[in-house]
N, C-alpha and C. Protein backbone atom coordinates (compact mmCIF):
# COMPACT_ATOMS: atom_id res chain seq x y z
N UNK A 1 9.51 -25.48 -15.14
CA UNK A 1 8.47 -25.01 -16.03
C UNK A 1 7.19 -24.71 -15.25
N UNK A 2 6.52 -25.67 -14.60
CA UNK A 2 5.78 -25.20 -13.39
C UNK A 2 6.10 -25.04 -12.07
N UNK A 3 6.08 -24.02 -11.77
CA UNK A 3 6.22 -23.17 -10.00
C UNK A 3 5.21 -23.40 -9.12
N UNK A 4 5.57 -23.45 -7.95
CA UNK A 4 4.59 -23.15 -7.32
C UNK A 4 4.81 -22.28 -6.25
N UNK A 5 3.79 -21.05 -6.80
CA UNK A 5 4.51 -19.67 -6.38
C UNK A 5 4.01 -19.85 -4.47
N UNK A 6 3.08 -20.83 -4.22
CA UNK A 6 2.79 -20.75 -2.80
C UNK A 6 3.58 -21.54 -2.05
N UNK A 7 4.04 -22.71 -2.90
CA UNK A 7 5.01 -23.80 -2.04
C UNK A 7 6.27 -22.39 -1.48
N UNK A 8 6.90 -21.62 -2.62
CA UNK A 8 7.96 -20.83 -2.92
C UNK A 8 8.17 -19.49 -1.74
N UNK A 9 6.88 -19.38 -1.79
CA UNK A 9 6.60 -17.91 -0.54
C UNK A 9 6.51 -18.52 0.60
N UNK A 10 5.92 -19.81 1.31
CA UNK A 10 6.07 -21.00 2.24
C UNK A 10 7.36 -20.85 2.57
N UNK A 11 8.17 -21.06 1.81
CA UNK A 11 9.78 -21.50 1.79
C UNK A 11 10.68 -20.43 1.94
N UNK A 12 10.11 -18.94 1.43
CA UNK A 12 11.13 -17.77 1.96
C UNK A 12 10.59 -17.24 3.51
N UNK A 13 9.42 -17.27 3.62
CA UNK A 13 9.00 -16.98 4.78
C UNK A 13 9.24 -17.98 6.01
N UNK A 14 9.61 -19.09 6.02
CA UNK A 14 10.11 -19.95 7.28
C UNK A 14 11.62 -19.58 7.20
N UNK A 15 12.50 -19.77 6.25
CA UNK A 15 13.52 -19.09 5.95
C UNK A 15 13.78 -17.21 7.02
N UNK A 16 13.06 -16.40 6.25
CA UNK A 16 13.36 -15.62 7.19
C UNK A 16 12.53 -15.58 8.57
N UNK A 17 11.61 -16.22 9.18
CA UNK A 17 10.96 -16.30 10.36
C UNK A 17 12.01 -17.72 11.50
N UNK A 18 12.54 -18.50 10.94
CA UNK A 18 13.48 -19.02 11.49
C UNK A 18 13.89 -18.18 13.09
N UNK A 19 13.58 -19.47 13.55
CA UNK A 19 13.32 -19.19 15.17
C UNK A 19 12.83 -18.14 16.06
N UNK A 20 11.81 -17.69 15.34
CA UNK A 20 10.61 -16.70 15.99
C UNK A 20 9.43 -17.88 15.76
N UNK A 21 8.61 -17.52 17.15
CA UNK A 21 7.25 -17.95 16.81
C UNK A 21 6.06 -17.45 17.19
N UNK A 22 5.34 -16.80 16.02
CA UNK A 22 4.60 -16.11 15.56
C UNK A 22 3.10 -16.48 15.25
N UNK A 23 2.17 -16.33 15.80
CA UNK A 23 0.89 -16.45 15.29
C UNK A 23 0.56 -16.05 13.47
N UNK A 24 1.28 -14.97 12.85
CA UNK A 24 1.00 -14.36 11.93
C UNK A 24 2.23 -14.19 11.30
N UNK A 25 2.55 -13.85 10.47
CA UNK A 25 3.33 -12.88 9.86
C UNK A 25 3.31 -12.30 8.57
N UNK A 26 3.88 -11.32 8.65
CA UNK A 26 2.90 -9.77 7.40
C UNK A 26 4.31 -9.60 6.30
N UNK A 27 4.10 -9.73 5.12
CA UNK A 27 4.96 -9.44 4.65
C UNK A 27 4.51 -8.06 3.74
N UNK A 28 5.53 -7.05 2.95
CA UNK A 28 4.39 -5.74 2.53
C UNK A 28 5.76 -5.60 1.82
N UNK A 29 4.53 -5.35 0.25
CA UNK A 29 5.86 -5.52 -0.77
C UNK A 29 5.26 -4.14 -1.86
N UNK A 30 5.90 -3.86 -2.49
CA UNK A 30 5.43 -2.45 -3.67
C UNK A 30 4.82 -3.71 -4.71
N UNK A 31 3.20 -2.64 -4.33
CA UNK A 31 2.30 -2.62 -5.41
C UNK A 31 2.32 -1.99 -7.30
N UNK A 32 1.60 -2.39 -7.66
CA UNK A 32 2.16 -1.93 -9.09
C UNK A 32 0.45 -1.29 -9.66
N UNK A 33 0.66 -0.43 -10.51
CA UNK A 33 -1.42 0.27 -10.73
C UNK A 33 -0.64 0.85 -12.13
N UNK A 34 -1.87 0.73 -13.20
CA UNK A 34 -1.86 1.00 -14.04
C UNK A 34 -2.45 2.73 -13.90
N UNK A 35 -1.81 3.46 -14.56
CA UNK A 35 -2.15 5.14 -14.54
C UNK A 35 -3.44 5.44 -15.18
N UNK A 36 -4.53 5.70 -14.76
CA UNK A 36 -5.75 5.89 -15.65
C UNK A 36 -6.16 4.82 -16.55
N UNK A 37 -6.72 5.33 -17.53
CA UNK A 37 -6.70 4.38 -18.61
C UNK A 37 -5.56 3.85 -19.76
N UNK A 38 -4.56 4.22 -19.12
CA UNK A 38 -2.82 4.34 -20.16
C UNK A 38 -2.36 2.93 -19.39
N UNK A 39 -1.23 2.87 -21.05
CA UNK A 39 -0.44 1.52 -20.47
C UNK A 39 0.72 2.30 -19.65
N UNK A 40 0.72 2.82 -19.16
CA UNK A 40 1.88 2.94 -18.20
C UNK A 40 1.70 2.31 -16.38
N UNK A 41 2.39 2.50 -15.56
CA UNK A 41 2.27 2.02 -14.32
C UNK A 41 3.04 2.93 -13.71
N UNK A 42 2.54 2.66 -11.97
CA UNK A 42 3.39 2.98 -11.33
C UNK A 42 3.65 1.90 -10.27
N UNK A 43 4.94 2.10 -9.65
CA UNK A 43 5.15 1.03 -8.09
C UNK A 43 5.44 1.64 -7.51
N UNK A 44 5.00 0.59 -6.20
CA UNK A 44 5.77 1.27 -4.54
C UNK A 44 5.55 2.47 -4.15
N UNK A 45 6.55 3.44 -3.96
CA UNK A 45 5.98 4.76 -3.89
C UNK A 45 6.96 5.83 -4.69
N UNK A 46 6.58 6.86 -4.28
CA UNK A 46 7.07 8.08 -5.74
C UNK A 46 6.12 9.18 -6.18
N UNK A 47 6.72 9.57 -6.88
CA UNK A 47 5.65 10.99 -7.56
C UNK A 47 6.14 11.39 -8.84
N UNK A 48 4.62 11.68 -9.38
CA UNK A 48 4.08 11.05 -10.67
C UNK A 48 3.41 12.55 -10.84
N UNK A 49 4.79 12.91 -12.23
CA UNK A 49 4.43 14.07 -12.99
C UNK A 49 3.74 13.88 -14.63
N UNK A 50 2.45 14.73 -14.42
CA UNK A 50 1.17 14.05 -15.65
C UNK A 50 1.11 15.59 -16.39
N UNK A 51 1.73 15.32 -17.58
CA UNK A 51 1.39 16.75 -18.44
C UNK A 51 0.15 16.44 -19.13
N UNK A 52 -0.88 17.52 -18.51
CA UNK A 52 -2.17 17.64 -19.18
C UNK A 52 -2.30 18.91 -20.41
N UNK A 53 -2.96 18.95 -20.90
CA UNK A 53 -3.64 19.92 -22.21
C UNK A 53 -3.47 21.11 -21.46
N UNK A 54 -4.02 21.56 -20.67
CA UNK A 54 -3.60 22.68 -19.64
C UNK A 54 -2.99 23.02 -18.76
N UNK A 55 -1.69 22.02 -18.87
CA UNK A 55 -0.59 22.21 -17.69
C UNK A 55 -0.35 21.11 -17.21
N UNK A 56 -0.33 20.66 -16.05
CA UNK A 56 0.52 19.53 -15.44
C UNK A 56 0.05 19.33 -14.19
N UNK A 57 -0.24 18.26 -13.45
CA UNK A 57 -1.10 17.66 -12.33
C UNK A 57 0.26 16.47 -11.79
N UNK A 58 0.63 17.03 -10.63
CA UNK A 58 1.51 16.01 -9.97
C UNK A 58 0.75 15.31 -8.85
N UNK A 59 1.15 13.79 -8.51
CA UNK A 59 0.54 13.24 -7.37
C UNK A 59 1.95 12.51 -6.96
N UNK A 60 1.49 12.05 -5.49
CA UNK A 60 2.29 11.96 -4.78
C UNK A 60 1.47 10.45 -4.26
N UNK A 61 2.36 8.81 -4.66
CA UNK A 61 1.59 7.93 -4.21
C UNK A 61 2.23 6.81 -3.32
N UNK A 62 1.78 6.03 -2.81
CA UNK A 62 2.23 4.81 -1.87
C UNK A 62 1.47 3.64 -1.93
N UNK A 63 1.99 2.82 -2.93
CA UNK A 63 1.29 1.60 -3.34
C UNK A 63 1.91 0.83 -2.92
N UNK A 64 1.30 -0.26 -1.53
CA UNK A 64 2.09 -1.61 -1.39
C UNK A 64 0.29 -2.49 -1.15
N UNK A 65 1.46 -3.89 -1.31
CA UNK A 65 0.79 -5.04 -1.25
C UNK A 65 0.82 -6.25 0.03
N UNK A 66 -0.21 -6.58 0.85
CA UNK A 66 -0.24 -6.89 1.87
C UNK A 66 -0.23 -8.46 1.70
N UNK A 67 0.87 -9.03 2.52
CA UNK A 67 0.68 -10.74 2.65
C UNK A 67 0.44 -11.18 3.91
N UNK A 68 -1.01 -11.84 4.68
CA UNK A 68 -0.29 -12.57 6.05
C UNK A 68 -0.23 -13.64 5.52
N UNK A 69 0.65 -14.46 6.47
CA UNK A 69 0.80 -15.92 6.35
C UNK A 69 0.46 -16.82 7.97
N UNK A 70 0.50 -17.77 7.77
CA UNK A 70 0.18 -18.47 8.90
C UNK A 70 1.30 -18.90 9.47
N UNK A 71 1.77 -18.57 11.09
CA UNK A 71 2.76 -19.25 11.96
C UNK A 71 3.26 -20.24 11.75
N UNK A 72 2.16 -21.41 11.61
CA UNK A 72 2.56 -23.07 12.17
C UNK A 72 3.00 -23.26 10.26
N UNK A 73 2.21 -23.08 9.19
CA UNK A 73 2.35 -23.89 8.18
C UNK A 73 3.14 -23.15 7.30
N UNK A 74 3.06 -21.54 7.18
CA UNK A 74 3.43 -20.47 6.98
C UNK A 74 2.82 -20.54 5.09
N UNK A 75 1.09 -20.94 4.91
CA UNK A 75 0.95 -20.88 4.16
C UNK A 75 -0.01 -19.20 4.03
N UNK A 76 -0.55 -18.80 2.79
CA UNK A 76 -0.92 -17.58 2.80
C UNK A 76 -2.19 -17.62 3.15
N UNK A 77 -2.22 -16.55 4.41
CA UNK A 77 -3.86 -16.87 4.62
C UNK A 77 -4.82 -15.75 3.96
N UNK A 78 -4.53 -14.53 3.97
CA UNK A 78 -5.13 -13.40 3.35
C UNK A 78 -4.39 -12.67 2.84
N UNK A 79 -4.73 -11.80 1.50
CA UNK A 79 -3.60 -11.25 0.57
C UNK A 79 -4.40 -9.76 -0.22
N UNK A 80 -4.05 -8.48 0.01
CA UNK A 80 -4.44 -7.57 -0.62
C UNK A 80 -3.77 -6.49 -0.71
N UNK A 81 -4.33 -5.72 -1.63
CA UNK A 81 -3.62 -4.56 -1.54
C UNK A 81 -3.63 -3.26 -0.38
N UNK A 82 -3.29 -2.59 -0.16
CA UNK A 82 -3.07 -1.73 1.12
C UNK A 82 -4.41 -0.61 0.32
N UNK A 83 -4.91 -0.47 1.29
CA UNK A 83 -6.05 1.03 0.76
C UNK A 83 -6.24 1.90 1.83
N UNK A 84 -6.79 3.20 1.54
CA UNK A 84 -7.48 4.10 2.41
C UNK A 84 -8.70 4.31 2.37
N UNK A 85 -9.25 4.22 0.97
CA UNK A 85 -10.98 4.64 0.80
C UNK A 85 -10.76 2.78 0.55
N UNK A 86 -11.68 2.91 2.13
CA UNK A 86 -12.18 1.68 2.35
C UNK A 86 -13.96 1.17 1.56
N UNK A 87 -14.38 1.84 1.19
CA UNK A 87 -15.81 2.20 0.75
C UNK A 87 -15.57 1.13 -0.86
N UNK A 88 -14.97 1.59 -1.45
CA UNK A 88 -15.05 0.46 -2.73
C UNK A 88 -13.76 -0.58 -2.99
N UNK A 89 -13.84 -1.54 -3.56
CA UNK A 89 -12.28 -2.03 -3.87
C UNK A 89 -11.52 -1.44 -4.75
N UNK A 90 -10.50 -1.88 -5.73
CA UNK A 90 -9.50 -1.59 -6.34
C UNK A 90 -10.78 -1.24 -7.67
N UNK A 91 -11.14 -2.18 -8.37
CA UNK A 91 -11.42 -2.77 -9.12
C UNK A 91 -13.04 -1.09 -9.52
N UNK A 92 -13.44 -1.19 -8.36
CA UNK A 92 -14.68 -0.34 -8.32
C UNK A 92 -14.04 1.39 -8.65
N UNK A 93 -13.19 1.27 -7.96
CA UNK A 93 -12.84 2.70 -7.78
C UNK A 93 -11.56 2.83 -8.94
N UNK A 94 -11.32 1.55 -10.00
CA UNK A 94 -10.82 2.54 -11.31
C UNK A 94 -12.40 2.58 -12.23
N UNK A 95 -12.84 1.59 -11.83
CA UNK A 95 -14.28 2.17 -12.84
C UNK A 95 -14.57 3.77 -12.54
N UNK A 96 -14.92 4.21 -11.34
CA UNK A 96 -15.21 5.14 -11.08
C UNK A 96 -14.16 6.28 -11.05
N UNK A 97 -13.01 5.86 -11.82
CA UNK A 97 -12.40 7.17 -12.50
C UNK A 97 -11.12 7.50 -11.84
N UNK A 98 -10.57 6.76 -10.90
CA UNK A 98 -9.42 6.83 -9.72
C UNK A 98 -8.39 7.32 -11.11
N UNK A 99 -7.34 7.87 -10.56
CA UNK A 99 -6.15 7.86 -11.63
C UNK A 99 -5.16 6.99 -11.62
N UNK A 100 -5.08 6.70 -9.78
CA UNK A 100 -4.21 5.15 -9.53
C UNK A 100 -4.71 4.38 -8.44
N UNK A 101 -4.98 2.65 -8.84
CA UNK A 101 -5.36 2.16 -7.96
C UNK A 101 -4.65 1.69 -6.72
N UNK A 102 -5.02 3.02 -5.26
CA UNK A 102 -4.48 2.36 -4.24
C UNK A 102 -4.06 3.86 -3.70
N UNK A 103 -3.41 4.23 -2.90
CA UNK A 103 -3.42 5.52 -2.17
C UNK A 103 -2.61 6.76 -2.83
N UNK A 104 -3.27 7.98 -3.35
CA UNK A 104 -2.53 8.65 -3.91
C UNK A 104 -2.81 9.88 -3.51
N UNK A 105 -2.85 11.42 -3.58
CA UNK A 105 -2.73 12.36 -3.41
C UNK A 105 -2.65 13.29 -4.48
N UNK A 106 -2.91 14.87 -4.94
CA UNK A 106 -2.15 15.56 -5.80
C UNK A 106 -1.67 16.15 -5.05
N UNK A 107 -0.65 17.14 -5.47
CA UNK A 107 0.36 18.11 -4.77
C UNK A 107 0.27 19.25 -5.82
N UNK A 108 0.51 20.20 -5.67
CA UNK A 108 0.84 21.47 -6.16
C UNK A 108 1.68 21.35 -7.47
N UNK A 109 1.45 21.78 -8.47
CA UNK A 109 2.31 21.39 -9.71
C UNK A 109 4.45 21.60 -9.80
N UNK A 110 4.51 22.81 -8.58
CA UNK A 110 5.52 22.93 -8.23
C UNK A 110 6.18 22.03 -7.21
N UNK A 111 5.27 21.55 -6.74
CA UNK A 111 6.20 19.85 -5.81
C UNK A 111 7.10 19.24 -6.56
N UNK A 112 7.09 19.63 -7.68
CA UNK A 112 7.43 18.19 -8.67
C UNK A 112 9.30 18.88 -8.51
N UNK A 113 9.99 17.78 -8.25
CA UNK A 113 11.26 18.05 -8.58
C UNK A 113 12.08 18.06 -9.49
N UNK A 114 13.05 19.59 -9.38
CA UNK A 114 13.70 19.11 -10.80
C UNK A 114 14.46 18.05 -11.27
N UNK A 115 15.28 17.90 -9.95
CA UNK A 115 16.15 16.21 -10.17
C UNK A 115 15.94 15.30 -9.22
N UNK A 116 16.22 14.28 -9.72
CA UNK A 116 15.65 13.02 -8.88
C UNK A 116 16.27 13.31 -7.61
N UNK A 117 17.27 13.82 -7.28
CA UNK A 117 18.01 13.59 -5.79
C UNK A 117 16.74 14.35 -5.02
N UNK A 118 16.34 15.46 -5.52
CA UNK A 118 15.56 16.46 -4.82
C UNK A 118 14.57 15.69 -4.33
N UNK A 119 13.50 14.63 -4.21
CA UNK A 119 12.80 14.11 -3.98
C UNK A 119 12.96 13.41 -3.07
N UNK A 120 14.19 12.77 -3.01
CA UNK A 120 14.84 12.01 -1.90
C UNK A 120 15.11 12.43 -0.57
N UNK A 121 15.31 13.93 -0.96
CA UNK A 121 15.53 14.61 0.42
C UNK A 121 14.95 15.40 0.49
N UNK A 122 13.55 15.41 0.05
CA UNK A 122 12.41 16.31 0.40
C UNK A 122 11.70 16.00 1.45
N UNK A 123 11.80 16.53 2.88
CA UNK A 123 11.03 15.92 4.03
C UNK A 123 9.65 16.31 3.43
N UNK A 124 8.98 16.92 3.27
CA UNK A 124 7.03 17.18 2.62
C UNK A 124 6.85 15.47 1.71
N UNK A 125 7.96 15.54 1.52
CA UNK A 125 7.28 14.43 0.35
C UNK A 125 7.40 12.58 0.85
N UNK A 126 8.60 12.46 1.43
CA UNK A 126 8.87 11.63 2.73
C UNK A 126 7.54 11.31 3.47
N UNK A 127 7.44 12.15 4.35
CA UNK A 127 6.26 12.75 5.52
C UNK A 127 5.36 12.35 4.55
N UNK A 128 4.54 12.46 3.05
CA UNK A 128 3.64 12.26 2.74
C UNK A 128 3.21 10.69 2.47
N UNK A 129 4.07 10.78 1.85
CA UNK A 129 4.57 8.94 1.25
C UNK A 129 4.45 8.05 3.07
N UNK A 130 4.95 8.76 3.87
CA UNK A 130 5.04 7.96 5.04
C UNK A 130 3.52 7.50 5.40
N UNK A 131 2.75 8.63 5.41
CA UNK A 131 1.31 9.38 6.29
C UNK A 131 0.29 8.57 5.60
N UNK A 132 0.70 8.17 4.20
CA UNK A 132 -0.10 7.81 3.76
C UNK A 132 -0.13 6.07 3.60
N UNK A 133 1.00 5.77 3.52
CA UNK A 133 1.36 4.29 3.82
C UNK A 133 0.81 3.70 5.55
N UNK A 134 1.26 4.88 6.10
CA UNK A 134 0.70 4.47 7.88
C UNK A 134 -1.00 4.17 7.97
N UNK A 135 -1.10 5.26 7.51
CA UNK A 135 -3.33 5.05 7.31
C UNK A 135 -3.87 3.95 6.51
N UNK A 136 -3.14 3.59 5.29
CA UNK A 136 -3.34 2.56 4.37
C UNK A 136 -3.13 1.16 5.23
N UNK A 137 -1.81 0.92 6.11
CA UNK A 137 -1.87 -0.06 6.85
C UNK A 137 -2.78 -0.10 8.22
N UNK A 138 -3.23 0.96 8.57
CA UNK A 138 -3.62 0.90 9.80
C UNK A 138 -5.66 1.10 9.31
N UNK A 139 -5.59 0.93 8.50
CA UNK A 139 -6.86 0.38 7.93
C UNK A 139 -7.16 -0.88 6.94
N UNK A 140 -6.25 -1.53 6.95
CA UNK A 140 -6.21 -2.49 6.23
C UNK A 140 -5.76 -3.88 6.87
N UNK A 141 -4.76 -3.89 7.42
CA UNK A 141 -4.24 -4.87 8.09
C UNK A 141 -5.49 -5.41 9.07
N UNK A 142 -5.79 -4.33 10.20
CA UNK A 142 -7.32 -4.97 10.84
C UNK A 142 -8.06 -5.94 10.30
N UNK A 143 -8.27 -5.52 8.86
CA UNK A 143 -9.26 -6.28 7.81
C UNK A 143 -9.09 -7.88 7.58
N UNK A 144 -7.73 -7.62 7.20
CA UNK A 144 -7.33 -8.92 6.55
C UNK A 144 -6.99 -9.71 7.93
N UNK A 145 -6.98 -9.42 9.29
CA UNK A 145 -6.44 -10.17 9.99
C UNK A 145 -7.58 -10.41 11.11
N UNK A 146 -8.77 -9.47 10.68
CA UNK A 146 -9.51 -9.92 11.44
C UNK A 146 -10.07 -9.71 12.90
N UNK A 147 -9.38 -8.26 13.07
CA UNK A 147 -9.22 -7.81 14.23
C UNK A 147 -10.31 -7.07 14.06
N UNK A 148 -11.55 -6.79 15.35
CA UNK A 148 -12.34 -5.92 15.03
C UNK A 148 -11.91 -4.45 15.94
N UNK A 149 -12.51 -3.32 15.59
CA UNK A 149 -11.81 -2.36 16.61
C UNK A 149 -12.83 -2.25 17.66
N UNK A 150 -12.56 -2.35 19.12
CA UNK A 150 -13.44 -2.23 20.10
C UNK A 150 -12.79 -1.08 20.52
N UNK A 151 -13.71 -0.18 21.74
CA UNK A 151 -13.78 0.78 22.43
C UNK A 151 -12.93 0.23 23.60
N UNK A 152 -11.78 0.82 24.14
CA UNK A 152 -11.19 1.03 24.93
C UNK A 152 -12.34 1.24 26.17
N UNK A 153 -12.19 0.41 27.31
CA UNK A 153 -12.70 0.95 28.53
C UNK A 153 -12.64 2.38 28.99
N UNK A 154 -11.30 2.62 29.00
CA UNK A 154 -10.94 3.88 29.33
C UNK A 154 -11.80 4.80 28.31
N UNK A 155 -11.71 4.63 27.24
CA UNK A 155 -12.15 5.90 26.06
C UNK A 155 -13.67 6.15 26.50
N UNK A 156 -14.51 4.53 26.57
CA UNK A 156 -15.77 4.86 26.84
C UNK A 156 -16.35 5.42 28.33
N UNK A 157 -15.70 5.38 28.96
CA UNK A 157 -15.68 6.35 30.16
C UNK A 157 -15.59 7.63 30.29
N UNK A 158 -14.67 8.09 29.01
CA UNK A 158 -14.46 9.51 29.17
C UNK A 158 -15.52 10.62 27.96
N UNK A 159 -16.44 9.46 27.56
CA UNK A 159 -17.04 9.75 26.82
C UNK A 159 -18.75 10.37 27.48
């Protein structure tokens, strides 16, 4: 009746980290965002066909959710969602009108596929979902882990 969802994530993560030893470890799971102001949602990633009053607005999104945990105890040390517009949080940027909270895109109303297989083996849409998950982690993870970005010796030399 009561869980304890941190003892529980403790316990899958030594489980699969079993005989590695790790300062950190990242686990990255599909996020879930409510669509605008509607009860609907979306997860993980995909593309999201929106019939408007004047036609139809497709986006193309990649929502995951960031866990580190700690090596020695493997309890959770920092936990968020993956972003690109680093400038506001989740929370700020549906006030300010986002359509989904967390990395999304539109595409051309003709992106949209007619059948689900088509999407699957659409390299544009792959490639997008990828591009955009890569920037989302490679601006985010730093954050939560604390890494600051310094200037390469080399870079500032050639500068």
């Amino acid at each position: 009746m009561f869980r304890n969802l941190n003892a529980e994530l403790a316990g899958y993560m030594r489980e699969v980290a079993k005989g590695t030893n790790c300062r950190h470890y990242i686990q990255i799971l599909n996020a879930i965002s409510p669509i605008g102001s509607s009860s609907y949602t979306v997860r993980g990633f995909g593309i999201l066909n929106q019939d408007v009053v004047l036609g139809r607005r497709v986006f193309l999104y990649a929502l995951a959710f960031i866990r580190i945990f700690d090596g020695r105890d493997f309890s959770v040390v920092r936990q968020s969602s993956a972003l690109i517009n680093m400038d506001h949080s989740l929370a700020v940027q549906r006030f300010l009108g986002k359509l989904i909270g967390g990395p999304y895109r539109e595409l051309p109303a003709e992106s949209f596929p007619t059948r689900p297989e088509e999407a699957a083996d659409n390299p544009a849409l792959r490639d997008g979902v990828r591009a955009m998950l890569t920037e989302s982690l490679d601006k985010t993870l730093p954050l939560l882990l604390g890494v600051r970005s310094t200037t390469r010796q080399s870079d500032a030399r050639e500068r």
